[in-house]
PDB file of N, CA and C in Angstrom:
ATOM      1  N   UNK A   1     -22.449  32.224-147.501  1.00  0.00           N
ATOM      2  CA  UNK A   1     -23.212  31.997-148.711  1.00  0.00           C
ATOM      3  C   UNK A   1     -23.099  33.186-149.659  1.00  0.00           C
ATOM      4  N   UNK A   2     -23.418  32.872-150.726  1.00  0.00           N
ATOM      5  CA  UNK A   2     -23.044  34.002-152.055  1.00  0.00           C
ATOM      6  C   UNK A   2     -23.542  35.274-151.576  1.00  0.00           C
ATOM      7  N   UNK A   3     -25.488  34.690-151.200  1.00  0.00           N
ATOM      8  CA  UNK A   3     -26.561  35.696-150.863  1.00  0.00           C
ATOM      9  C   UNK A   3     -26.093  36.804-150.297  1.00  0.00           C
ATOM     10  N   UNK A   4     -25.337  36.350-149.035  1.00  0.00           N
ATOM     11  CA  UNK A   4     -25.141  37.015-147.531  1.00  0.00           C
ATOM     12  C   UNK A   4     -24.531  38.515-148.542  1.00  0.00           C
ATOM     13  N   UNK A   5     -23.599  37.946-149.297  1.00  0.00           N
ATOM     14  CA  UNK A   5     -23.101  39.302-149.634  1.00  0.00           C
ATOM     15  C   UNK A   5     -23.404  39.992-151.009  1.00  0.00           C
ATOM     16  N   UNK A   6     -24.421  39.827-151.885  1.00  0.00           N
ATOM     17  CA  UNK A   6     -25.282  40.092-152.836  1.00  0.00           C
ATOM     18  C   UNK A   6     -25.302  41.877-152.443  1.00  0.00           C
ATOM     19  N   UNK A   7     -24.724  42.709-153.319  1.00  0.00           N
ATOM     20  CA  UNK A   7     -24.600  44.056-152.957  1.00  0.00           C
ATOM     21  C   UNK A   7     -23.731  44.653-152.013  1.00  0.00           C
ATOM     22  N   UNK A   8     -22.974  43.974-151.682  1.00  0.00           N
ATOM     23  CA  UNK A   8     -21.931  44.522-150.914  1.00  0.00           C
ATOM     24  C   UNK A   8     -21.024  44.886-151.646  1.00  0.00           C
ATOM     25  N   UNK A   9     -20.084  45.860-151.851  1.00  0.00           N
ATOM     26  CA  UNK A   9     -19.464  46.339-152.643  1.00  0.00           C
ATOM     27  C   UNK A   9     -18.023  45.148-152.582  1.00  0.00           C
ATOM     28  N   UNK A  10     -17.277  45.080-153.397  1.00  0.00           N
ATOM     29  CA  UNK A  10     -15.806  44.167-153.299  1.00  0.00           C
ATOM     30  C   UNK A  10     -14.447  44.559-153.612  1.00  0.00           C
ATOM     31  N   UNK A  11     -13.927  45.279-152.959  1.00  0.00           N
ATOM     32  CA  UNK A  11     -12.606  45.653-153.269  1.00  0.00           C
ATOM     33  C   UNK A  11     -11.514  44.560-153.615  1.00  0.00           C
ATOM     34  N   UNK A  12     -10.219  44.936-154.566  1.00  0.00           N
ATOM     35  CA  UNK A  12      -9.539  44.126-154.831  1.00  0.00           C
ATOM     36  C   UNK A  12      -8.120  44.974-155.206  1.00  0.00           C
ATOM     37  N   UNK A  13      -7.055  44.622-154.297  1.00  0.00           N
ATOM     38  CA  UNK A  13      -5.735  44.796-154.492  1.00  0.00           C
ATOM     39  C   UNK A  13      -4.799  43.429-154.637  1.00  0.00           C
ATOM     40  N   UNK A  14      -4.223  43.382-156.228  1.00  0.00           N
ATOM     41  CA  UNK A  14      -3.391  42.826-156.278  1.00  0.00           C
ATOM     42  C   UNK A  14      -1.671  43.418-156.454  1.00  0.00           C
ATOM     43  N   UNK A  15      -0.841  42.751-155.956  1.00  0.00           N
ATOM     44  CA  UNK A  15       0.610  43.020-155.738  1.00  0.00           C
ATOM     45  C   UNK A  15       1.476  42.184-156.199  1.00  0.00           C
ATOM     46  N   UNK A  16       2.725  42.679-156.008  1.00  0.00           N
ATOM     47  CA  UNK A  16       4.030  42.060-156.809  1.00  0.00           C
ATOM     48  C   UNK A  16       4.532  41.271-155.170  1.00  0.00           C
ATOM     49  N   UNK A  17       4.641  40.214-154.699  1.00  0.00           N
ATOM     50  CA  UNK A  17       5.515  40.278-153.181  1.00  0.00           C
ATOM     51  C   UNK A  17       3.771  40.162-152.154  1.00  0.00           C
ATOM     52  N   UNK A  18       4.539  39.352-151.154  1.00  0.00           N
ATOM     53  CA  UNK A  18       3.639  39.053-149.800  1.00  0.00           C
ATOM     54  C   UNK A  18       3.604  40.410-149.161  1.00  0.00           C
ATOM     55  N   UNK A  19       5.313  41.189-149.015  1.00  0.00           N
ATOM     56  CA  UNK A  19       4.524  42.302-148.527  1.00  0.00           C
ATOM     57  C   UNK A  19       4.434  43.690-148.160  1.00  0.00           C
ATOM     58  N   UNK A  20       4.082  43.567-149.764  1.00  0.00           N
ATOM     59  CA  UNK A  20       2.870  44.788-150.385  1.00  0.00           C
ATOM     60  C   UNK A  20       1.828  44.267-149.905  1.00  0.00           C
ATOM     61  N   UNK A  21       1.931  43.126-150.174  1.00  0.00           N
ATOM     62  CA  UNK A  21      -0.473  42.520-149.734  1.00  0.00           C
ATOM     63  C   UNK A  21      -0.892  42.848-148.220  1.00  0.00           C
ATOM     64  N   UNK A  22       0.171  42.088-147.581  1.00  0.00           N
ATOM     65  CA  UNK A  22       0.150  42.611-145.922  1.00  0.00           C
ATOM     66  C   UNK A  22      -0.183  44.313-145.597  1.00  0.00           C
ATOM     67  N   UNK A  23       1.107  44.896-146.200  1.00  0.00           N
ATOM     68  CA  UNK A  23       1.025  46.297-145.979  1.00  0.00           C
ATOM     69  C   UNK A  23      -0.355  46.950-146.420  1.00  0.00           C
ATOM     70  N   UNK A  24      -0.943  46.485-147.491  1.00  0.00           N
ATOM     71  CA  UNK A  24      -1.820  46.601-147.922  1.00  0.00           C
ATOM     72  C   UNK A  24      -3.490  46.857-147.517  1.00  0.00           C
ATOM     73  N   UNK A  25      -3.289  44.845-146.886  1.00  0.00           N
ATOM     74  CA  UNK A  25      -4.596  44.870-146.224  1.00  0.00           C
ATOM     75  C   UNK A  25      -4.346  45.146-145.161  1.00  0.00           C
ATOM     76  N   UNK A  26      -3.559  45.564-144.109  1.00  0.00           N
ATOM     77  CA  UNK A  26      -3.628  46.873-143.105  1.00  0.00           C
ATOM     78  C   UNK A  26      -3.658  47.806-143.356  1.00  0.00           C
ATOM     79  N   UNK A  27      -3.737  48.644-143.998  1.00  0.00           N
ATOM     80  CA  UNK A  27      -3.844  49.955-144.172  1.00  0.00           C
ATOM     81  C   UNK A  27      -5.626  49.846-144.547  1.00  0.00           C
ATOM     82  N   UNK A  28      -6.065  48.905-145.388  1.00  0.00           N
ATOM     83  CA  UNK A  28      -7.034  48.670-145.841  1.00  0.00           C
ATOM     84  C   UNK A  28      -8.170  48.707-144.616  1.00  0.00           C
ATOM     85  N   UNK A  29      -7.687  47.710-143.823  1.00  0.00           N
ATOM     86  CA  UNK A  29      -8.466  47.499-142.178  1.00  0.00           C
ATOM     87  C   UNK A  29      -8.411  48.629-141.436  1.00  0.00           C
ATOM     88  N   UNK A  30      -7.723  49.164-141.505  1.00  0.00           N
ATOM     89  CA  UNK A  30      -7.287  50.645-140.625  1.00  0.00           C
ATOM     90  C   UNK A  30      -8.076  51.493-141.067  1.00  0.00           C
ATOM     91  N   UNK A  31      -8.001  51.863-142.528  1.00  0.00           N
ATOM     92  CA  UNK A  31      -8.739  53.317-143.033  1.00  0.00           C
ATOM     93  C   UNK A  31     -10.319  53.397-142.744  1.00  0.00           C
ATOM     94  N   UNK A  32     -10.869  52.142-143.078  1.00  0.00           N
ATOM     95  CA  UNK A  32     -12.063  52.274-143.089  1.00  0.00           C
ATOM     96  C   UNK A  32     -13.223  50.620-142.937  1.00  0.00           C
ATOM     97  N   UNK A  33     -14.056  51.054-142.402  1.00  0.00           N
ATOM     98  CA  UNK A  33     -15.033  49.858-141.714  1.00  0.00           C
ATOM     99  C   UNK A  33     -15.501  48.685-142.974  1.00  0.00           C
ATOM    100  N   UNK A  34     -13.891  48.037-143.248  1.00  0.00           N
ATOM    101  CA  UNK A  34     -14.576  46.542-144.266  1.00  0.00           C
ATOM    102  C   UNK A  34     -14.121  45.368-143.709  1.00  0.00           C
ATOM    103  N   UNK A  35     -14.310  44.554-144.347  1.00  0.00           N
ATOM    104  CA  UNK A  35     -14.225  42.966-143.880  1.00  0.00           C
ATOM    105  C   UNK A  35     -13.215  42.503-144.774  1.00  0.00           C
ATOM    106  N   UNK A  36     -11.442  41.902-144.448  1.00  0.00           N
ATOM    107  CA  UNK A  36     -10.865  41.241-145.104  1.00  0.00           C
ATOM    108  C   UNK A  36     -11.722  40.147-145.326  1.00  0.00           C
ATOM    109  N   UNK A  37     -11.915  40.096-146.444  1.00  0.00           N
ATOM    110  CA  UNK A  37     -12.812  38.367-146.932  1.00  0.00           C
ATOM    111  C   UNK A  37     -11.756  37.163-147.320  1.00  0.00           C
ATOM    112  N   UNK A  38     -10.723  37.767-148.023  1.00  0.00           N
ATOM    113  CA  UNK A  38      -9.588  36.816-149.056  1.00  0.00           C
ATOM    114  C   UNK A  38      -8.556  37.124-149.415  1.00  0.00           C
ATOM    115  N   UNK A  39      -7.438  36.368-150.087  1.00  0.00           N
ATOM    116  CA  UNK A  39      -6.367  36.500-150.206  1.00  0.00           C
ATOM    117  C   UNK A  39      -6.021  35.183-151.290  1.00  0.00           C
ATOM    118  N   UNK A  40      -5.299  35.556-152.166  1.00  0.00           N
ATOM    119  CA  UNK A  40      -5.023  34.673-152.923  1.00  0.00           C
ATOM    120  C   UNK A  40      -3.200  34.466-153.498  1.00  0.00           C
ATOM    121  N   UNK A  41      -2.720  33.435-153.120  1.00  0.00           N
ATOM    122  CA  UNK A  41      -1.097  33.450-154.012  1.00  0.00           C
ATOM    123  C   UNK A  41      -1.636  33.007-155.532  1.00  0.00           C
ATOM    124  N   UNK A  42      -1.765  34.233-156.343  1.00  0.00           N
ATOM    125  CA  UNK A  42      -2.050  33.484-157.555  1.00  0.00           C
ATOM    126  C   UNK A  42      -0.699  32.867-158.546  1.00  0.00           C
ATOM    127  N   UNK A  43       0.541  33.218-157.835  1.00  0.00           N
ATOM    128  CA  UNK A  43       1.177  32.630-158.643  1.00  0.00           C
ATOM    129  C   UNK A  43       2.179  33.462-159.314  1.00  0.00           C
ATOM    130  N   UNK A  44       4.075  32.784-159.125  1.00  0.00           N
ATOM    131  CA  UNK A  44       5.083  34.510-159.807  1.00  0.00           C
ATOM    132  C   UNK A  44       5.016  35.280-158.742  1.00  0.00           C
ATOM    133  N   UNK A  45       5.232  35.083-157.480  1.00  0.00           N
ATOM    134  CA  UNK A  45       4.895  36.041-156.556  1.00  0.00           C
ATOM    135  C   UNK A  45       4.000  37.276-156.369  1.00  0.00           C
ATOM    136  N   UNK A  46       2.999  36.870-157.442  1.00  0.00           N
ATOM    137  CA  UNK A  46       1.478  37.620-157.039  1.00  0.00           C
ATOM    138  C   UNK A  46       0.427  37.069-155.977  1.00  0.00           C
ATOM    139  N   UNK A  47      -0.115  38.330-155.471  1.00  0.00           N
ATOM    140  CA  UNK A  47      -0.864  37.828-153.921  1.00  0.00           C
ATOM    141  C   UNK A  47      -1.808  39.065-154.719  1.00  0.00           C
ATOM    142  N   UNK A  48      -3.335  38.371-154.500  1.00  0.00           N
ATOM    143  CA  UNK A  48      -4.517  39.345-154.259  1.00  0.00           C
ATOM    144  C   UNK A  48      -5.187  39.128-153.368  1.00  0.00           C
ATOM    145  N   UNK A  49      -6.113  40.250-152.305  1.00  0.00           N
ATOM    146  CA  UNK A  49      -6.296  40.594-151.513  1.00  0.00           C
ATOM    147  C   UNK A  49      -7.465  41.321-151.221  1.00  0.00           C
ATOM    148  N   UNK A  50      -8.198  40.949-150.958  1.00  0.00           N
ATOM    149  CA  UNK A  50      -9.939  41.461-150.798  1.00  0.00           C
ATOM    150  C   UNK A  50     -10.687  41.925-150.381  1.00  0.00           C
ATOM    151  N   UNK A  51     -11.443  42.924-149.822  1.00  0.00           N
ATOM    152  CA  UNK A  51     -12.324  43.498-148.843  1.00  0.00           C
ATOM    153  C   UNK A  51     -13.618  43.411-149.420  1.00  0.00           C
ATOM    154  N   UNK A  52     -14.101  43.876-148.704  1.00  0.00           N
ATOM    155  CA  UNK A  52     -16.203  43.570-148.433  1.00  0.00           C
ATOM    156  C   UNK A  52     -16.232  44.994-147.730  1.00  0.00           C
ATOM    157  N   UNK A  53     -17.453  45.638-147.711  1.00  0.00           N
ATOM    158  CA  UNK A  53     -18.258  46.288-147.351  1.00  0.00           C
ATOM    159  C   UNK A  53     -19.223  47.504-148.261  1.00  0.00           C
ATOM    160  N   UNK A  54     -19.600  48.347-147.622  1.00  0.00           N
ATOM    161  CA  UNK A  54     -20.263  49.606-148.387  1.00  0.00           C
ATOM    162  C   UNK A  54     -19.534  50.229-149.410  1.00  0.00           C
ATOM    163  N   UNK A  55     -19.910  50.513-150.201  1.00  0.00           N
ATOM    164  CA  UNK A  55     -19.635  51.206-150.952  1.00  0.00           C
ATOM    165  C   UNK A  55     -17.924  52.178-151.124  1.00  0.00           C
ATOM    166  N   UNK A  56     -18.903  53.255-150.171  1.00  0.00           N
ATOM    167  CA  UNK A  56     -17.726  54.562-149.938  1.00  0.00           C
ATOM    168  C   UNK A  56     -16.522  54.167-148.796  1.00  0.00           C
ATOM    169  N   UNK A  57     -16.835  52.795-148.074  1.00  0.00           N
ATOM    170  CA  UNK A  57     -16.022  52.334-147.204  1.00  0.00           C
ATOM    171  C   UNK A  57     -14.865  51.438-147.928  1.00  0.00           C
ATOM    172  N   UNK A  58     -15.291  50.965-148.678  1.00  0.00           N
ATOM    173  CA  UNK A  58     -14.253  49.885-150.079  1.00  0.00           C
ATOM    174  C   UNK A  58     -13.486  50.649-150.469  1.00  0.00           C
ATOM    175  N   UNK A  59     -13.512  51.674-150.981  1.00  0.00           N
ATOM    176  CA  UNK A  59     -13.489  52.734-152.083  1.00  0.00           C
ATOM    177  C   UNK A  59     -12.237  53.629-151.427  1.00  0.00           C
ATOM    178  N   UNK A  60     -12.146  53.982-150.435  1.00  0.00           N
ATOM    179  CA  UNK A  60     -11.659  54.466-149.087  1.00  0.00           C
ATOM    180  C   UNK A  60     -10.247  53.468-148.993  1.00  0.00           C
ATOM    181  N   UNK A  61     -10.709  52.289-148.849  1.00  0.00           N
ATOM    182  CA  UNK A  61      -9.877  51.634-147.973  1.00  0.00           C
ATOM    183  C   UNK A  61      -9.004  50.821-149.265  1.00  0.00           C
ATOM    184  N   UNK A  62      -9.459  50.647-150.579  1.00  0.00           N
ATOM    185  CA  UNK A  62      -8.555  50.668-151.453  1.00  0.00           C
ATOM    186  C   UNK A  62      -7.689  51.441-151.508  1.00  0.00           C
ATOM    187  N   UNK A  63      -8.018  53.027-151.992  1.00  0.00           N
ATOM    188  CA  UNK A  63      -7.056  54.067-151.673  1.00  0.00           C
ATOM    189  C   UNK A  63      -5.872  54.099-150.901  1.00  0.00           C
ATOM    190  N   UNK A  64      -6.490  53.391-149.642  1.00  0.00           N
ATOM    191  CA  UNK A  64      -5.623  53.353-148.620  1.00  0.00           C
ATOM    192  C   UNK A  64      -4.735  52.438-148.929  1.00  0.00           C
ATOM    193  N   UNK A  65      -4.873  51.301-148.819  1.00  0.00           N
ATOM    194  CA  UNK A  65      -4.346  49.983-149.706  1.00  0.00           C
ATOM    195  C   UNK A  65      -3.181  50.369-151.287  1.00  0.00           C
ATOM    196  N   UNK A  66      -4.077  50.731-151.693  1.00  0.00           N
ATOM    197  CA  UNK A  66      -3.170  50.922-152.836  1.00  0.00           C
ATOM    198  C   UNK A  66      -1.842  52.049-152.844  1.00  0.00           C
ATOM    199  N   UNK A  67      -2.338  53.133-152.090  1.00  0.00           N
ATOM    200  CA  UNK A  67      -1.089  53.912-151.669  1.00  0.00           C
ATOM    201  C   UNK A  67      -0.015  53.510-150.747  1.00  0.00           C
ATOM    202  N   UNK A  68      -0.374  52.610-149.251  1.00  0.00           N
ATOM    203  CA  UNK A  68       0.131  52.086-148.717  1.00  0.00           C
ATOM    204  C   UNK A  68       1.413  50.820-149.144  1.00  0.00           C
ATOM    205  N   UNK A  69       0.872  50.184-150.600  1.00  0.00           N
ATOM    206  CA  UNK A  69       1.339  49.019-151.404  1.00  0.00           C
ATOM    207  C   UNK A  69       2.829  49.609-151.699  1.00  0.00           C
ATOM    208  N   UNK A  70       2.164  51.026-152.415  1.00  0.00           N
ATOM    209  CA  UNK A  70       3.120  52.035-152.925  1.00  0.00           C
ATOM    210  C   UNK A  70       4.555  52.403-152.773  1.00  0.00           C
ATOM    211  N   UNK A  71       4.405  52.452-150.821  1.00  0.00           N
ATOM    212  CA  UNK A  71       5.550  53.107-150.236  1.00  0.00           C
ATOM    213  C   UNK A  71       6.229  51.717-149.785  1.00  0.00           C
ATOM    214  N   UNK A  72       5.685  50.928-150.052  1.00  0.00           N
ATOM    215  CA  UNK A  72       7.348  49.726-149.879  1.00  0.00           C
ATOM    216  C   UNK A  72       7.925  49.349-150.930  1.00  0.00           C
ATOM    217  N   UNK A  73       7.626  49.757-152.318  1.00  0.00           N
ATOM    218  CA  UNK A  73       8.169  49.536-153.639  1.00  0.00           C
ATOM    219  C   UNK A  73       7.124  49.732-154.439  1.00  0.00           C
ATOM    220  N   UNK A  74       7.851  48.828-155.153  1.00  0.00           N
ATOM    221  CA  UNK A  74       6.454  48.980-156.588  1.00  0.00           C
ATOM    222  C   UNK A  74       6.151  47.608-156.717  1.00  0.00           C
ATOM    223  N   UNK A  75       5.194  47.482-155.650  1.00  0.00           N
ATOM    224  CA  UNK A  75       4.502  45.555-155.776  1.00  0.00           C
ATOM    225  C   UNK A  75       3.364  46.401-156.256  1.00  0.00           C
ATOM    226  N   UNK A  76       2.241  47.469-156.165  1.00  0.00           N
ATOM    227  CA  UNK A  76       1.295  47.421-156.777  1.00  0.00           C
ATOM    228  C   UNK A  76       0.911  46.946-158.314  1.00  0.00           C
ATOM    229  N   UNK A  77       0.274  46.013-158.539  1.00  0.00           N
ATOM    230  CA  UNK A  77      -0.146  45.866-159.988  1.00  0.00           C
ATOM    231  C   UNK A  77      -1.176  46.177-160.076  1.00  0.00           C
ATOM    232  N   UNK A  78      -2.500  46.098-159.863  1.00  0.00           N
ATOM    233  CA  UNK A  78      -3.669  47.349-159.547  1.00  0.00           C
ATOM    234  C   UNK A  78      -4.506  46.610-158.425  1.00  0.00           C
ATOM    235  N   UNK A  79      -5.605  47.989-158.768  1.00  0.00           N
ATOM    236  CA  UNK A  79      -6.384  48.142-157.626  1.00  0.00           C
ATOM    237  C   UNK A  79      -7.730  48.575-158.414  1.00  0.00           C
ATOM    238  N   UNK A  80      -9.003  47.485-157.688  1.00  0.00           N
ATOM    239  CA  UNK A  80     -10.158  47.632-158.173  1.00  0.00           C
ATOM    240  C   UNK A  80     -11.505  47.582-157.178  1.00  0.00           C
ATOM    241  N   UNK A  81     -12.510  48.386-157.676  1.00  0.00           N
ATOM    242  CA  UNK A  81     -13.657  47.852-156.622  1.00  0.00           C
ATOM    243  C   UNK A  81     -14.716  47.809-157.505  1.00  0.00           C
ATOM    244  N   UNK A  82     -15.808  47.060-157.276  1.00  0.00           N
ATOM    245  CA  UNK A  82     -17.210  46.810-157.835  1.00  0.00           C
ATOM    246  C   UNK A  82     -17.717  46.789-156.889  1.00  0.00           C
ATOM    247  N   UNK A  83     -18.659  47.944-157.479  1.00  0.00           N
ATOM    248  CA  UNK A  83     -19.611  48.492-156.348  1.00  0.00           C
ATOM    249  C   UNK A  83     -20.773  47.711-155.766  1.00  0.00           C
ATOM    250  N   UNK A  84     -21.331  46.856-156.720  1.00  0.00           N
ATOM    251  CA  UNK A  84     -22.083  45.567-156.975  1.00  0.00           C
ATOM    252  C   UNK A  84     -22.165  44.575-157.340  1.00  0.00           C
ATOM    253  N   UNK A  85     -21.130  43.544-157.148  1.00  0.00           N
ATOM    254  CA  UNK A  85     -20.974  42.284-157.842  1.00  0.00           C
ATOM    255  C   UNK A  85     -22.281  41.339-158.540  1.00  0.00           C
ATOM    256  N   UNK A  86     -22.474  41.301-159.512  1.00  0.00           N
ATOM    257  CA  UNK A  86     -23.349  40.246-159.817  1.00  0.00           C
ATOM    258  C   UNK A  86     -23.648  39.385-158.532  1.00  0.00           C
ATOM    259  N   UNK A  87     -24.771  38.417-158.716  1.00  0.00           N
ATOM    260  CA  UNK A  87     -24.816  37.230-158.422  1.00  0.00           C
ATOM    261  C   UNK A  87     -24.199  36.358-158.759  1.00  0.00           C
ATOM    262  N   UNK A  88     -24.042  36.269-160.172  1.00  0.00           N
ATOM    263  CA  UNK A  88     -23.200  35.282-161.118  1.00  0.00           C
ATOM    264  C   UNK A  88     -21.655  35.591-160.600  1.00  0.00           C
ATOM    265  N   UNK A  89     -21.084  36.116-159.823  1.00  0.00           N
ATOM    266  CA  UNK A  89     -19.838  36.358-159.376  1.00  0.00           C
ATOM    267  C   UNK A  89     -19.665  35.869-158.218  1.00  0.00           C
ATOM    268  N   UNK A  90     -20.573  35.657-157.164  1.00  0.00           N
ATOM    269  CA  UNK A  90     -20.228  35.387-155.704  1.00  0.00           C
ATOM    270  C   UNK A  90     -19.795  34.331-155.942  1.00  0.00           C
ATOM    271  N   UNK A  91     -20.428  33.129-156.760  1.00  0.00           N
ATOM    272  CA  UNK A  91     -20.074  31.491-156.281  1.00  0.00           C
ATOM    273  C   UNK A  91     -18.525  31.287-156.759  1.00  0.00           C
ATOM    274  N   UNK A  92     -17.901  32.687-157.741  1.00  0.00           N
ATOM    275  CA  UNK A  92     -16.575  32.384-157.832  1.00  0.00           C
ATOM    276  C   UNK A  92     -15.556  33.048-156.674  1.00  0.00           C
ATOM    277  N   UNK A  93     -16.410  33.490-155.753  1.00  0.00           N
ATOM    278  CA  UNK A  93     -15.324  33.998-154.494  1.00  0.00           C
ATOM    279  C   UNK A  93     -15.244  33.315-153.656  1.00  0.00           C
ATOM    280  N   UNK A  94     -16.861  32.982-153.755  1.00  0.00           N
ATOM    281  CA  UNK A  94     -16.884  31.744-152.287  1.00  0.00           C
ATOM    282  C   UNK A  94     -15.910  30.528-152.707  1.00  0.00           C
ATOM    283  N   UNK A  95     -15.709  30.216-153.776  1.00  0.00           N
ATOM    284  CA  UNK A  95     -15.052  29.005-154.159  1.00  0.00           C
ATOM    285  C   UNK A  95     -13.231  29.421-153.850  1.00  0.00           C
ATOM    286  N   UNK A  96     -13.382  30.426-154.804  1.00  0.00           N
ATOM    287  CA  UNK A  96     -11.775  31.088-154.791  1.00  0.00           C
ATOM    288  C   UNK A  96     -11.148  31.606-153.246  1.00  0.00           C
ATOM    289  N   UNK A  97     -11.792  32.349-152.679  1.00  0.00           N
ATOM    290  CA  UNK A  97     -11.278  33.286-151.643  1.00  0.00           C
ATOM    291  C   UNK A  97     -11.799  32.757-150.206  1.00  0.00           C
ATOM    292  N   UNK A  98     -11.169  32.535-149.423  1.00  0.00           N
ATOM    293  CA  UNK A  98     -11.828  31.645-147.955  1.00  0.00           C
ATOM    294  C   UNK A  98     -11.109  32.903-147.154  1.00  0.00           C
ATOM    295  N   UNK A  99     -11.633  33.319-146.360  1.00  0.00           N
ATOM    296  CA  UNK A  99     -11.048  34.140-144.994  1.00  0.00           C
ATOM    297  C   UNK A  99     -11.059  33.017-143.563  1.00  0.00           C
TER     298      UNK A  99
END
């Protein structure tokens, strides 16, 4: 439900290529304590890629993510986190992003 995650911070790496996203959200899972939530082929061989948790743990594990994207080429197209998603934002993840 949207609720469950109301303040959880939301990381977001999108890439050029499947895998940068892979490389990605492992490094992402590795660095630091978040929850892959999603993944998206949006289309043109772009893939975005999602984490959940605290704050300084998102934040972390983007870093990680986004540098990791790095060293297999240049699939990074960026890298973002919100520290607090609206409410008005969850019902578009839950809809968009399924883990």
């Amino acid at each position: 439900m949207a609720s469950d995650n109301y303040g959880i911070a939301l990381g977001m790496i999108e890439t050029r290529g499947l895998v940068p996203a892979i490389e990605a959200a492992d490094a992402m899972t590795k660095a630091a304590e978040v929850r892959l939530v999603g993944r998206d082929f949006v289309g043109g061989g772009y893939v975005t890629v999602l984490v959940r948790g605290e704050t300084g743990a998102v934040n972390a594990a983007v870093r990680a993510g986004a540098d990791a994207c790095e060293r297999v080429g240049d699939g990074l197209v960026a890298a973002h986190i919100i520290a607090r998603p609206h409410r008005e934002v969850e019902p578009i993840l839950d809809n968009k992003f399924k883990a």
